[in-house]
C-alpha atoms as a PDB file:
ATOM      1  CA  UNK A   1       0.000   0.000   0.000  1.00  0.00           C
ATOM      2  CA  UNK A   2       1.069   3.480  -1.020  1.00  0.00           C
ATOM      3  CA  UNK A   3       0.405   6.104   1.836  1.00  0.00           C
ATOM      4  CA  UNK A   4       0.709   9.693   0.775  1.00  0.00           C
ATOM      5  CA  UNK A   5       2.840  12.087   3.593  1.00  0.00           C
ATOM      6  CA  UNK A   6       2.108  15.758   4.175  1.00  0.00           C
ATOM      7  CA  UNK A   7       4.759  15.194   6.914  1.00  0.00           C
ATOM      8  CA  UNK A   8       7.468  13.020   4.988  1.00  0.00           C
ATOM      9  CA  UNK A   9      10.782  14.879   4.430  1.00  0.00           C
ATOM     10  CA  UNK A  10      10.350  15.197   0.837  1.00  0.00           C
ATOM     11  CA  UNK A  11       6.751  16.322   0.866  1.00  0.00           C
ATOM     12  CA  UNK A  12       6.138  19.693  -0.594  1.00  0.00           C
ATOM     13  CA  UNK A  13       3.521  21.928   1.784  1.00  0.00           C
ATOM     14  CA  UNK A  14       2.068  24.930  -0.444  1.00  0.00           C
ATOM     15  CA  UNK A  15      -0.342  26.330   1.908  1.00  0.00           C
ATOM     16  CA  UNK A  16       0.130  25.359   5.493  1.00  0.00           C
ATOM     17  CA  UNK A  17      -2.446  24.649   7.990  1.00  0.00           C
ATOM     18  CA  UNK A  18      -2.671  26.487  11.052  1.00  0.00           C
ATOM     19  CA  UNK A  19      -0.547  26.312  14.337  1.00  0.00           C
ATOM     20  CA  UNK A  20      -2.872  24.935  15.928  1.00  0.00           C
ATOM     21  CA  UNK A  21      -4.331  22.475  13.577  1.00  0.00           C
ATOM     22  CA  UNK A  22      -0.629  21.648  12.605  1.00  0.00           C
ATOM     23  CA  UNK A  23      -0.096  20.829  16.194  1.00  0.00           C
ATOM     24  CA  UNK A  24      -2.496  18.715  17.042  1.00  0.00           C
ATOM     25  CA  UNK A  25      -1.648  16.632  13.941  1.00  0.00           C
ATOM     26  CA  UNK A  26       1.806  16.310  14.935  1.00  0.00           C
ATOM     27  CA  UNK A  27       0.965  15.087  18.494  1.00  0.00           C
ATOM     28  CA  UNK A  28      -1.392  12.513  16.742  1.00  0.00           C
ATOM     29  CA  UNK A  29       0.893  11.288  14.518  1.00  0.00           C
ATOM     30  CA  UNK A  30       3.669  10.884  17.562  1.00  0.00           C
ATOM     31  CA  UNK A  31       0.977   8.871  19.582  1.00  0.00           C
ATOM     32  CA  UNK A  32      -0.324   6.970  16.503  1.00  0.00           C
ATOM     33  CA  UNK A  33       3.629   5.947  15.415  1.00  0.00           C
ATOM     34  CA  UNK A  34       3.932   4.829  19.004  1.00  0.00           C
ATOM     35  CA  UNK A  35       0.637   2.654  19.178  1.00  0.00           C
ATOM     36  CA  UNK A  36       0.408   1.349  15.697  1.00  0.00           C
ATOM     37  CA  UNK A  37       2.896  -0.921  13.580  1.00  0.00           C
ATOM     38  CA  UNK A  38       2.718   0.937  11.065  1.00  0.00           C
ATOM     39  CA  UNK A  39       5.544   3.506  11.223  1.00  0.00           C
ATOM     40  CA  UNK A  40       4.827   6.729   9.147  1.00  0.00           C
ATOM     41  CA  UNK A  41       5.257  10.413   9.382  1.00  0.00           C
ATOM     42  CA  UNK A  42       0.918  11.082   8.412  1.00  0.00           C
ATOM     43  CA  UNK A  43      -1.585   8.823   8.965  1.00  0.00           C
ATOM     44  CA  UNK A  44      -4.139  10.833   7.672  1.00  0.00           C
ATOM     45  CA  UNK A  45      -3.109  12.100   4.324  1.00  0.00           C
ATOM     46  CA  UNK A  46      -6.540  11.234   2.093  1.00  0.00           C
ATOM     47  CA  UNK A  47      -4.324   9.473  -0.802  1.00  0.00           C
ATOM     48  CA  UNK A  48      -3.743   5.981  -0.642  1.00  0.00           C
ATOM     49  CA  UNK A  49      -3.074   3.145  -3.388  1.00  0.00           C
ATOM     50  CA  UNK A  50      -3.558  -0.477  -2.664  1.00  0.00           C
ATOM     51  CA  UNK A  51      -3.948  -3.584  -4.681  1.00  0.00           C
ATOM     52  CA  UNK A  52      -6.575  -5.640  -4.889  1.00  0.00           C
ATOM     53  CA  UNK A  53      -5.363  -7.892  -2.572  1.00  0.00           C
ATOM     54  CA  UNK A  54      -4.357  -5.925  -0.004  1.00  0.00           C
ATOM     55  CA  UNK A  55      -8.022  -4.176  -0.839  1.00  0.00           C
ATOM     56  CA  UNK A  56      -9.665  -7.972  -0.300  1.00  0.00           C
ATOM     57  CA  UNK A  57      -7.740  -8.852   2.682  1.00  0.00           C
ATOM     58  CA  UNK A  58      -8.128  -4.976   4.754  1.00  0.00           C
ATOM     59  CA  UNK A  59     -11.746  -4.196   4.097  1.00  0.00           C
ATOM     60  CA  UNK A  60     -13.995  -6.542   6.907  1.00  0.00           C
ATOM     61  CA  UNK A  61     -11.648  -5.206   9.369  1.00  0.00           C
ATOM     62  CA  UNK A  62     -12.732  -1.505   8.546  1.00  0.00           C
ATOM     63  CA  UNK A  63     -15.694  -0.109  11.351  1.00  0.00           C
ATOM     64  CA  UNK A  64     -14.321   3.972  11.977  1.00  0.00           C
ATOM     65  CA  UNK A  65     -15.706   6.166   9.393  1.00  0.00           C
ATOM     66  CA  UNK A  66     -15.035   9.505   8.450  1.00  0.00           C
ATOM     67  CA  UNK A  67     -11.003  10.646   9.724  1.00  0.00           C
ATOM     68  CA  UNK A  68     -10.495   7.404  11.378  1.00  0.00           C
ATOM     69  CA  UNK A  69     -11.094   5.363   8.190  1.00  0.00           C
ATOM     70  CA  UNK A  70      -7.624   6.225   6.979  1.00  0.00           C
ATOM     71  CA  UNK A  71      -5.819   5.665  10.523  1.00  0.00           C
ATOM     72  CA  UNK A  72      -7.974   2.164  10.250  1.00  0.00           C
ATOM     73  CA  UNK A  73      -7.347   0.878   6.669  1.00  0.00           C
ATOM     74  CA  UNK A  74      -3.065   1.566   7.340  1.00  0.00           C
ATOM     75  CA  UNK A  75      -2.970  -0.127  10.762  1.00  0.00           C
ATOM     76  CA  UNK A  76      -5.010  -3.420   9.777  1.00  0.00           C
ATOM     77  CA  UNK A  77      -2.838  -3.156   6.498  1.00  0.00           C
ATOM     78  CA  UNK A  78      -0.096  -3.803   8.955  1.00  0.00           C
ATOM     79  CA  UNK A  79      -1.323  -6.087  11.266  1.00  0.00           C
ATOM     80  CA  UNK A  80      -2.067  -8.215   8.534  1.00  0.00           C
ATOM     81  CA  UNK A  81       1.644  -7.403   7.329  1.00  0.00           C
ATOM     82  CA  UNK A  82       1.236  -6.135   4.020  1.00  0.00           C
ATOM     83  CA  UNK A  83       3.900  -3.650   2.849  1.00  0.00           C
ATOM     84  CA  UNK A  84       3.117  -0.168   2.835  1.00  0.00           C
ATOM     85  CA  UNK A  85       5.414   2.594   1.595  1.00  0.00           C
ATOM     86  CA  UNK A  86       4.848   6.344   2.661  1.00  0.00           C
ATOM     87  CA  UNK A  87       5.414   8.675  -0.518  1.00  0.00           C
ATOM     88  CA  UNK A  88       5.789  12.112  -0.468  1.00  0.00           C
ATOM     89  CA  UNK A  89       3.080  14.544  -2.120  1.00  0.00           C
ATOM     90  CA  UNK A  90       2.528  18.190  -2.644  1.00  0.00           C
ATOM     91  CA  UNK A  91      -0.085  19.544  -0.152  1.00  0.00           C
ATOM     92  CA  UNK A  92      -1.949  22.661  -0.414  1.00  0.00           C
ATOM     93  CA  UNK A  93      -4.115  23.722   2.547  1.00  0.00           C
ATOM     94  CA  UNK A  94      -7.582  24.970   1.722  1.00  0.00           C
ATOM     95  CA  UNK A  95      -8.650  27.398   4.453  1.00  0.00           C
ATOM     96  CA  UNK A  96     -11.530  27.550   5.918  1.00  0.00           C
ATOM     97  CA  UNK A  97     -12.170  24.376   7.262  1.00  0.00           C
ATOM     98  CA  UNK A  98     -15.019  22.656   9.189  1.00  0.00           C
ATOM     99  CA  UNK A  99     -13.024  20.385  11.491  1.00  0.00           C
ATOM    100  CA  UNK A 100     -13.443  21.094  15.054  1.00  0.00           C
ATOM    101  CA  UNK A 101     -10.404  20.695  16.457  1.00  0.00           C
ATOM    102  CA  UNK A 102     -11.378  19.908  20.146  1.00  0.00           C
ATOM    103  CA  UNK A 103     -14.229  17.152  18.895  1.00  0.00           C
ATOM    104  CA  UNK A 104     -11.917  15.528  16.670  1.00  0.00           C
ATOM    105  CA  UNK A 105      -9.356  15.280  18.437  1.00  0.00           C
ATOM    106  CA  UNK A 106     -11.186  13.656  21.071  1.00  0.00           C
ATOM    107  CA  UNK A 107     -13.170  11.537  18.369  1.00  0.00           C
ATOM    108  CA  UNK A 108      -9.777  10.386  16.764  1.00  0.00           C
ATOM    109  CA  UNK A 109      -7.921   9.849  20.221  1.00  0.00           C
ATOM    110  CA  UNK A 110     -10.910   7.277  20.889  1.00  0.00           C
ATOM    111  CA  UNK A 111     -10.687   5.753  17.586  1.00  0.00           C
ATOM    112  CA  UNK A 112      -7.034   5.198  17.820  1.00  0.00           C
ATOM    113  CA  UNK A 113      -7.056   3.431  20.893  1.00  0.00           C
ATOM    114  CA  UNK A 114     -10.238   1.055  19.493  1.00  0.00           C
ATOM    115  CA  UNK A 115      -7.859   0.654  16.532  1.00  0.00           C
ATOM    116  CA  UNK A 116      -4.916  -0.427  17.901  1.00  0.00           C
ATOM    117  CA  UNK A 117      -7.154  -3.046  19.932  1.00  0.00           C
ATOM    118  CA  UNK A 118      -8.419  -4.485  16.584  1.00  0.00           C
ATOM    119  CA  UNK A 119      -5.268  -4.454  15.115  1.00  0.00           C
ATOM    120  CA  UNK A 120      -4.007  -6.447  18.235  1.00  0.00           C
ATOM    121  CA  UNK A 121      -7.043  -9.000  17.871  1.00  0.00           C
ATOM    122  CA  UNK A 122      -6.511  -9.597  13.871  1.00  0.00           C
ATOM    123  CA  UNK A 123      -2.591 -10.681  14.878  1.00  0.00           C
ATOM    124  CA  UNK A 124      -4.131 -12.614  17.861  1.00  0.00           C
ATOM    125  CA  UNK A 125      -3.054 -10.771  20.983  1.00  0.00           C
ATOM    126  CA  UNK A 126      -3.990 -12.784  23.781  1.00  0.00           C
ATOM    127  CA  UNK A 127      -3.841  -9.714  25.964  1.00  0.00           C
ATOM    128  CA  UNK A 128      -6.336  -8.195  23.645  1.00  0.00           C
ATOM    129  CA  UNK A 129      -8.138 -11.152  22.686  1.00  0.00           C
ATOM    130  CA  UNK A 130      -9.202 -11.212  26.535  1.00  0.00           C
ATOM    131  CA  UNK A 131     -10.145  -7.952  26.892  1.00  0.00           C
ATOM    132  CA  UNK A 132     -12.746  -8.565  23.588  1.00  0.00           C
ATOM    133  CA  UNK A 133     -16.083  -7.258  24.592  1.00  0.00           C
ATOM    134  CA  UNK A 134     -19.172  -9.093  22.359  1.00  0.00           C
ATOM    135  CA  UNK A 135     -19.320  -8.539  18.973  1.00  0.00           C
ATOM    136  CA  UNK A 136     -18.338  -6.103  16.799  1.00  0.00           C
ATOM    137  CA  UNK A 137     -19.748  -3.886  14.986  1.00  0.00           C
ATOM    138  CA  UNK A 138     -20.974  -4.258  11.701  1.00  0.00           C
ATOM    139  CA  UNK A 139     -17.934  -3.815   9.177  1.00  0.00           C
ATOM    140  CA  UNK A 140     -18.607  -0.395   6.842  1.00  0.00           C
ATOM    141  CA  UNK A 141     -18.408  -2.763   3.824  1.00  0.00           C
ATOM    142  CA  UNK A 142     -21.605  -4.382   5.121  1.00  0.00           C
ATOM    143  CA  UNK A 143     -23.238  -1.177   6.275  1.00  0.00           C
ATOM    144  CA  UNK A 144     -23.685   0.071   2.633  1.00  0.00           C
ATOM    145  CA  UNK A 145     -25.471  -3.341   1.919  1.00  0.00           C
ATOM    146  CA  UNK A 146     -27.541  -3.249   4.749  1.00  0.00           C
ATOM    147  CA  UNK A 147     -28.324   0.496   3.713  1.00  0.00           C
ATOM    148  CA  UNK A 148     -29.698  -0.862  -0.028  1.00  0.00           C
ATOM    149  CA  UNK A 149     -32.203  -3.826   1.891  1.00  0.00           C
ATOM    150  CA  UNK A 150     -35.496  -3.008   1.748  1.00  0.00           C
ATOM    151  CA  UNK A 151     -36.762  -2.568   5.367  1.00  0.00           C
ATOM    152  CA  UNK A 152     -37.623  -5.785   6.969  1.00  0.00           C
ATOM    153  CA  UNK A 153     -35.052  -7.884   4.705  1.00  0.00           C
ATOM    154  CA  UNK A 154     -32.704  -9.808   6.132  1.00  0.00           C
ATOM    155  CA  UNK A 155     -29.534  -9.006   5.115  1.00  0.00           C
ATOM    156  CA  UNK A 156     -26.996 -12.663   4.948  1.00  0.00           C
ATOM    157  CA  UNK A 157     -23.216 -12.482   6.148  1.00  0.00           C
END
């Protein structure tokens, strides 16, 4: 899997985001790169490239939408040790964004900590194979074909 980096060395950064936002990016990626396997300077950079396979094998172990999808589809990537290969990319900031910083934050703190624990599960963590609480949820693969059921239809798995 390719993973594009706003944050690699060799990335080029047009328009930067603010100090803040900038900030709290960088202390996510720090905690992510210390929780997750996979080791990369942006986690949530929206460009990715993956083969089929990789596409096959990753997808019923995806469950975060919206900003945690990308944190998600790179760390069961490498729990299920496929290769992935940061690549720099040239970034231009749009201003005028809609992402509360304080909700997300919090939202994608929570979501990396559920993450890591799935990732831990799919390489069969003991520790976090005990601490496994019911089912999960329903993968978002299957949530867009339970979406096109008619009401009342039973969807099979």
């Amino acid at each position: 899997m390719a993973v594009g980096s706003r944050r690699h060395p060799d990335a080029r950064v047009v328009g930067h985001q603010t100090v803040a936002r900038r900030l709290l990016g960088d202390g996510f990626a720090w905690v992510a790169r210390r929780l997750l396997d996979a080791q990369l300077y942006d986690y949530q950079c929206g460009a990715k490239a993956l083969t089929a396979e990789t596409w096959t094998a990753v997808r019923d172990h995806l469950y975060e939408p919206g900003f945690a999808w990308d944190v998600e589809l790179v760390a069961m990537a490498a729990a299920l040790d496929f290769r992935l290969r940061e690549v720099p990319i040239e970034w231009e900031d749009a201003p005028g964004s809609t992402v509360d910083p304080i909700d997300t934050a919090l939202d994608m703190t929570r979501a990396l900590f559920v993450v890591r624990h799935r990732a831990k599960r799919l390489q069969d963590s003991r520790l976090h194979g005990a601490f496994a609480a019911g089912s999960e949820p329903v993968a978002l693969v299957d949530r867009e074909e339970i979406g096109r059921s008619t009401p009342g239809e039973e969807v099979e798995r």
